[in-house]
N, C-alpha and C. Protein backbone atom coordinates (compact mmCIF):
# COMPACT_ATOMS: atom_id res chain seq x y z
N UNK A 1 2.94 -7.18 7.79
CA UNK A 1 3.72 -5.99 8.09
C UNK A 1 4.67 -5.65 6.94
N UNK A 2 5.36 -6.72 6.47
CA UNK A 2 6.25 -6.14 5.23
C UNK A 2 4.99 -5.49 3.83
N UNK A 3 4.20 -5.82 3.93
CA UNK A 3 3.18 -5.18 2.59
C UNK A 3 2.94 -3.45 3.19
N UNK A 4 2.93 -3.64 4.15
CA UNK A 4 2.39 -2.01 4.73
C UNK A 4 3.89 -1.08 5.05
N UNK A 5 5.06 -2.33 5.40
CA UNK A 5 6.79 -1.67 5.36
C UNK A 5 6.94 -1.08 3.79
N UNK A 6 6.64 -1.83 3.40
CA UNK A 6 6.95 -1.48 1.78
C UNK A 6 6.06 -0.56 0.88
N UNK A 7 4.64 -0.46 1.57
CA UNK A 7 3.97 0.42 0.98
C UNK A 7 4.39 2.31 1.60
N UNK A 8 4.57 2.03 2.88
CA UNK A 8 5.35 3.15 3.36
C UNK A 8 6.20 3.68 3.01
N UNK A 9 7.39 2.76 2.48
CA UNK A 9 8.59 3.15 1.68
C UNK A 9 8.65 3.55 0.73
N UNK A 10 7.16 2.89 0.44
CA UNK A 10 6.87 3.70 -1.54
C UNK A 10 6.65 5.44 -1.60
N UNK A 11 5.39 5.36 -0.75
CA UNK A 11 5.26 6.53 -0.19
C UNK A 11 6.26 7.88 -0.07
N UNK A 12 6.97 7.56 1.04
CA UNK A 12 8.51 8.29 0.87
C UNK A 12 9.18 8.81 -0.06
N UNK A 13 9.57 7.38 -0.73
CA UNK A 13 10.47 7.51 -1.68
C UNK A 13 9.62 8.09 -3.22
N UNK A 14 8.44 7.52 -3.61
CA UNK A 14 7.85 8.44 -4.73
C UNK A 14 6.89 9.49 -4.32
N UNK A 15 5.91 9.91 -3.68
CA UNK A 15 4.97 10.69 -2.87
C UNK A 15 6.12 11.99 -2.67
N UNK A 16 6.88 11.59 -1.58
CA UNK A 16 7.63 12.71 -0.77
C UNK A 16 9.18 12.66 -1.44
N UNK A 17 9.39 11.86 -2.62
CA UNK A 17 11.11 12.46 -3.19
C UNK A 17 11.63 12.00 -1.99
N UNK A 18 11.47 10.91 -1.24
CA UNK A 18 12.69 10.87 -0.30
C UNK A 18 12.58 11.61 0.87
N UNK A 19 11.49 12.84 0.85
CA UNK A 19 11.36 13.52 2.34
C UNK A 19 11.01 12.76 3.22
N UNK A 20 11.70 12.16 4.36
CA UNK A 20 11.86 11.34 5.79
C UNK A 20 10.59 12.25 6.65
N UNK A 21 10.60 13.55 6.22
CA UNK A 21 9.75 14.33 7.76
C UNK A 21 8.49 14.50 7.50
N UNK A 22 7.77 14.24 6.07
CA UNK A 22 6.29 14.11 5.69
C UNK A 22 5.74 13.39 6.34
N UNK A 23 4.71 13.49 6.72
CA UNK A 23 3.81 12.30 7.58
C UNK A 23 3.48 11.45 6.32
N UNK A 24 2.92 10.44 7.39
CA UNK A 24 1.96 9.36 6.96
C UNK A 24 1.26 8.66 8.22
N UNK A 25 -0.50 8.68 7.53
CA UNK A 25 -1.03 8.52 8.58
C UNK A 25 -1.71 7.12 8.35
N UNK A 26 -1.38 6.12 9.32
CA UNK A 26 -1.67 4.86 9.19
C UNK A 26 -2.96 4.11 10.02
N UNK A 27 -3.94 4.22 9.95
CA UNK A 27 -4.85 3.67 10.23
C UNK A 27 -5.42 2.58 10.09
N UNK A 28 -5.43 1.32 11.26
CA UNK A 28 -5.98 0.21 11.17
C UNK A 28 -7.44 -0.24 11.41
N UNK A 29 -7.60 -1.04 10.60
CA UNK A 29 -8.85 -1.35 11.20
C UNK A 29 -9.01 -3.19 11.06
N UNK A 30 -10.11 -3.86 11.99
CA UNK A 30 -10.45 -4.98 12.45
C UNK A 30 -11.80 -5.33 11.85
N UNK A 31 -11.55 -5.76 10.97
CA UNK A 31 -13.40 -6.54 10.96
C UNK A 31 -13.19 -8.34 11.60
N UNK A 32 -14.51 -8.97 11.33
CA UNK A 32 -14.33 -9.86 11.61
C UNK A 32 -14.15 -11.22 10.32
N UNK A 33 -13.92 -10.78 9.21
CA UNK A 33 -13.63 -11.23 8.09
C UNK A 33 -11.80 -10.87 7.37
N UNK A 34 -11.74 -9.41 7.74
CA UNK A 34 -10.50 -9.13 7.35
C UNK A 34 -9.91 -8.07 8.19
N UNK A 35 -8.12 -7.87 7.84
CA UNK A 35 -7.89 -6.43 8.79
C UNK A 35 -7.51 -6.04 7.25
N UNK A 36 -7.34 -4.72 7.62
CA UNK A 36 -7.62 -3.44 6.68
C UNK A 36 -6.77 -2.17 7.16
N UNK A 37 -5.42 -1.88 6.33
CA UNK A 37 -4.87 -0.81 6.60
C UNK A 37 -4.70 0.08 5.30
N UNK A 38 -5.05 1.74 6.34
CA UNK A 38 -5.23 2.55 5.17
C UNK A 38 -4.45 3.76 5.39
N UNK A 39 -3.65 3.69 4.16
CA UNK A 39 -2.22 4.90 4.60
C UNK A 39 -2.67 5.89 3.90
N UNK A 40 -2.50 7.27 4.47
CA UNK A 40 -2.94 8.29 3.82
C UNK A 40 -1.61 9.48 3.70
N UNK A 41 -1.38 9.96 2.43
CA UNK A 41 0.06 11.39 2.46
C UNK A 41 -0.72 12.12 1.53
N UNK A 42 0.15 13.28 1.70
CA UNK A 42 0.02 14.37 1.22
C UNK A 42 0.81 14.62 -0.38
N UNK A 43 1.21 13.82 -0.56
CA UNK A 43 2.58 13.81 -1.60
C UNK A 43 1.89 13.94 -3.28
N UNK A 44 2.74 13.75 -4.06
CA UNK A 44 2.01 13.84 -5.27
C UNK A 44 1.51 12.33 -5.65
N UNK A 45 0.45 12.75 -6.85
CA UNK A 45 -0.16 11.45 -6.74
C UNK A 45 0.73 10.44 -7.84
N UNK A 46 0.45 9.87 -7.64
CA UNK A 46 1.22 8.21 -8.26
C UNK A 46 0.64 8.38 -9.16
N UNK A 47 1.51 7.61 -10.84
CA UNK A 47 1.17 7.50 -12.23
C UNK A 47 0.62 6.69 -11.90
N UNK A 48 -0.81 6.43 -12.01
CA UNK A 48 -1.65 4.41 -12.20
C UNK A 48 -0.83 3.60 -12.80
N UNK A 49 -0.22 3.70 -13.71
CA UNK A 49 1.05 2.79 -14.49
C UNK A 49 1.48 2.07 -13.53
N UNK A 50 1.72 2.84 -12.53
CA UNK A 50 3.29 2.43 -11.49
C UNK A 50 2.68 1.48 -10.63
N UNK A 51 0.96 1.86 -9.96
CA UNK A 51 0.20 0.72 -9.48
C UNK A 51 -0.23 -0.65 -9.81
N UNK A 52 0.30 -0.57 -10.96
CA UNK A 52 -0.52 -1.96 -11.69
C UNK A 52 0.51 -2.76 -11.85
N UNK A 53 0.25 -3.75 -11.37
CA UNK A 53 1.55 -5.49 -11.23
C UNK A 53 2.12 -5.48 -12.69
N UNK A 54 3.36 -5.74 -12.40
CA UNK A 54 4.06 -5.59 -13.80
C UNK A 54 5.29 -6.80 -13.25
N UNK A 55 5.71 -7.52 -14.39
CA UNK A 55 6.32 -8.82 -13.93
C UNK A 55 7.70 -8.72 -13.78
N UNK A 56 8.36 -9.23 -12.54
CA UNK A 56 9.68 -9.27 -12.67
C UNK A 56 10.54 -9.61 -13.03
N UNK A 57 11.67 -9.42 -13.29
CA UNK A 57 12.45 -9.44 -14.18
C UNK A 57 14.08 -9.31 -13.51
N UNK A 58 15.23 -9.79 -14.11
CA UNK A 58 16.54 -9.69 -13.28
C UNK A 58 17.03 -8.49 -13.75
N UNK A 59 16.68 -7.75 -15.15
CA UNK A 59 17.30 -5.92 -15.86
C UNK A 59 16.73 -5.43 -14.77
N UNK A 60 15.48 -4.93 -14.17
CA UNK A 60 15.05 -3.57 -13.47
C UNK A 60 14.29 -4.11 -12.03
N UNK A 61 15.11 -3.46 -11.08
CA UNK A 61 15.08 -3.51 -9.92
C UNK A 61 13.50 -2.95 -9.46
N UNK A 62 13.01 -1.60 -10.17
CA UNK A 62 11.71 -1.18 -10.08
C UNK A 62 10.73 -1.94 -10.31
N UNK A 63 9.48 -2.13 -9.12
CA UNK A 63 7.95 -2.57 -9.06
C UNK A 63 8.13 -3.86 -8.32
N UNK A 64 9.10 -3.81 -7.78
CA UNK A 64 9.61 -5.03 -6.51
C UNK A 64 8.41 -4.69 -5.29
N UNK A 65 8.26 -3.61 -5.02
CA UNK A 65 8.04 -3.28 -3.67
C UNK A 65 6.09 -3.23 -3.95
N UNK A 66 6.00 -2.99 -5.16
CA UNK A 66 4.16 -2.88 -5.55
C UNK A 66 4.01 -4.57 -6.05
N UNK A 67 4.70 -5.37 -6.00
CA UNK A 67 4.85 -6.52 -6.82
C UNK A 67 4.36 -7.24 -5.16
N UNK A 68 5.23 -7.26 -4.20
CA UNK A 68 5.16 -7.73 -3.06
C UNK A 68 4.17 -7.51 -2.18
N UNK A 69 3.89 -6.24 -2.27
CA UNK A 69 2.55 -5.89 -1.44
C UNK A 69 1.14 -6.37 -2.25
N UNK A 70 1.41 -6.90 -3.55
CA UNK A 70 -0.04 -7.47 -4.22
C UNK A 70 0.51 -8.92 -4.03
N UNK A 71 1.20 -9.38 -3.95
CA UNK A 71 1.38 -10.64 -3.68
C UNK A 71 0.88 -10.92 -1.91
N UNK A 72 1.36 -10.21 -1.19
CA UNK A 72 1.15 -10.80 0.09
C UNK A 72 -0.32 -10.14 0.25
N UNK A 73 -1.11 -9.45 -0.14
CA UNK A 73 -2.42 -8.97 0.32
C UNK A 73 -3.52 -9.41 -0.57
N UNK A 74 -4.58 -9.00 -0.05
CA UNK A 74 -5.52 -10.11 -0.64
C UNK A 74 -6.29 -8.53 -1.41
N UNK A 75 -6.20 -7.21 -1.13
CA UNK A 75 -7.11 -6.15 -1.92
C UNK A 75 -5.93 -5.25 -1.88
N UNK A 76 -5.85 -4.93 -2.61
CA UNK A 76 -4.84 -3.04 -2.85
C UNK A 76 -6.09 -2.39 -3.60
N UNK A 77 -5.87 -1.04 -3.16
CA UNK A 77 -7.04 -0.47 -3.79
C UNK A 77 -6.25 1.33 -3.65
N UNK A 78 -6.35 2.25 -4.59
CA UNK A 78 -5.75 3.98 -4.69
C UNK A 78 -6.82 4.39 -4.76
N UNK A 79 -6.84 5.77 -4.03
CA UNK A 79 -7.59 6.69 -4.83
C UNK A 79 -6.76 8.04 -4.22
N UNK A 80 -7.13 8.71 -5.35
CA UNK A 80 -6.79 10.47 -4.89
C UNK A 80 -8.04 11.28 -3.99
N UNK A 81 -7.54 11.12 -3.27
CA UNK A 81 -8.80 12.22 -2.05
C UNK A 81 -8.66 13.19 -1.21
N UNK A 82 -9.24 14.50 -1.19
CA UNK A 82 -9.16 15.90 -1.20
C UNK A 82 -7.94 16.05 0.04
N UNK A 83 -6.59 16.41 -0.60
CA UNK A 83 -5.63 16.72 0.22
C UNK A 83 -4.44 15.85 0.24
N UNK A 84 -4.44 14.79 -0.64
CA UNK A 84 -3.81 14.10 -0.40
C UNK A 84 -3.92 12.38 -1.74
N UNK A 85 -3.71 11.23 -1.09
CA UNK A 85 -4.03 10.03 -1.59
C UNK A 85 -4.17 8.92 0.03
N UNK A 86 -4.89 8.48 -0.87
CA UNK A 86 -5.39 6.91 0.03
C UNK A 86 -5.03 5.73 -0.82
N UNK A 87 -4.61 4.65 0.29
CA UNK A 87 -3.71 3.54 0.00
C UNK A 87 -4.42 2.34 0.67
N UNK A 88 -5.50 1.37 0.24
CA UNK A 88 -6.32 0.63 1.30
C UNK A 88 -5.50 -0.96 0.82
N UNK A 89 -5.18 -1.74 2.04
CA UNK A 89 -4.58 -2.93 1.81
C UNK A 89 -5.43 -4.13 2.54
N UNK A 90 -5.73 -4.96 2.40
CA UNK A 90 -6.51 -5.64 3.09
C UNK A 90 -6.08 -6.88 3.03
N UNK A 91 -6.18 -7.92 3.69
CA UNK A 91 -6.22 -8.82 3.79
C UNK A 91 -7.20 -10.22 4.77
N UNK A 92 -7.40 -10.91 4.35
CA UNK A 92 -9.03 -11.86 4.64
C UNK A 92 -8.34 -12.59 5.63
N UNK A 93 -8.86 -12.86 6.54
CA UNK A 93 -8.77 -13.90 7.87
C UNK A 93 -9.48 -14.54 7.66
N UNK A 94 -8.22 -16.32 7.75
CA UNK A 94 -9.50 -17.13 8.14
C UNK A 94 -10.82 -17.53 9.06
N UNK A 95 -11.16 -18.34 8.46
CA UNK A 95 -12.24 -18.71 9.05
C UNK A 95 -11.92 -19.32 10.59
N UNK A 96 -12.53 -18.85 11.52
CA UNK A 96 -12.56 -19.59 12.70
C UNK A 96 -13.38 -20.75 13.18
N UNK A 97 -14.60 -20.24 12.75
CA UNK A 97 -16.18 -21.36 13.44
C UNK A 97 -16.66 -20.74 14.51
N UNK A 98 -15.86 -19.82 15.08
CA UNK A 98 -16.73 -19.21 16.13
C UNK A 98 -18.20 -17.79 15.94
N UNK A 99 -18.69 -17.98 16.32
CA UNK A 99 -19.67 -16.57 16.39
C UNK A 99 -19.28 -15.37 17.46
């Protein structure tokens, strides 16, 4: 939940400038290998720069929040798609043994 808190917040705060009343539409999904959430806005699209893990540091407070959500998830994945952007986060469940 904090990888998808924080990807939301990104959202907001770079996508929408801070607009609180833009949607975001959050869609989960269940496989039986991984869950998979995929946030979708309307906002402008993100520099790729800003997506890509960049190391932290105690000078700049910025890439905390893209730093954390690739740390706690096992796929981040962008793309720009008609109307908007897509944000896919995934992460792998273990193994059970069951069928």
């Amino acid at each position: 939940m904090l990888a998808v808190d924080e990807a939301i917040s990104n959202v907001i705060r770079h996508a929408y400038g801070d607009d609180h009343e833009k949607p975001v539409e959050l869609t989960f999904n269940l496989f039986a290998d991984r869950l998979e959430f995929v946030l979708f806005d309307q906002g402008i699209a993100p520099d790729p720069a800003r997506l890509e893990p960049h190391p932290l540091d105690d000078e700049s407070l910025n890439g905390r929040g893209t730093y954390i959500i690739r740390s706690i998830m096992d796929g981040v994945s962008y793309e720009r798609a008609p109307g908007g952007n897509l944000l896919r986060l995934t992460k792998r469940l273990p193994a059970t043994g069951k069928e």
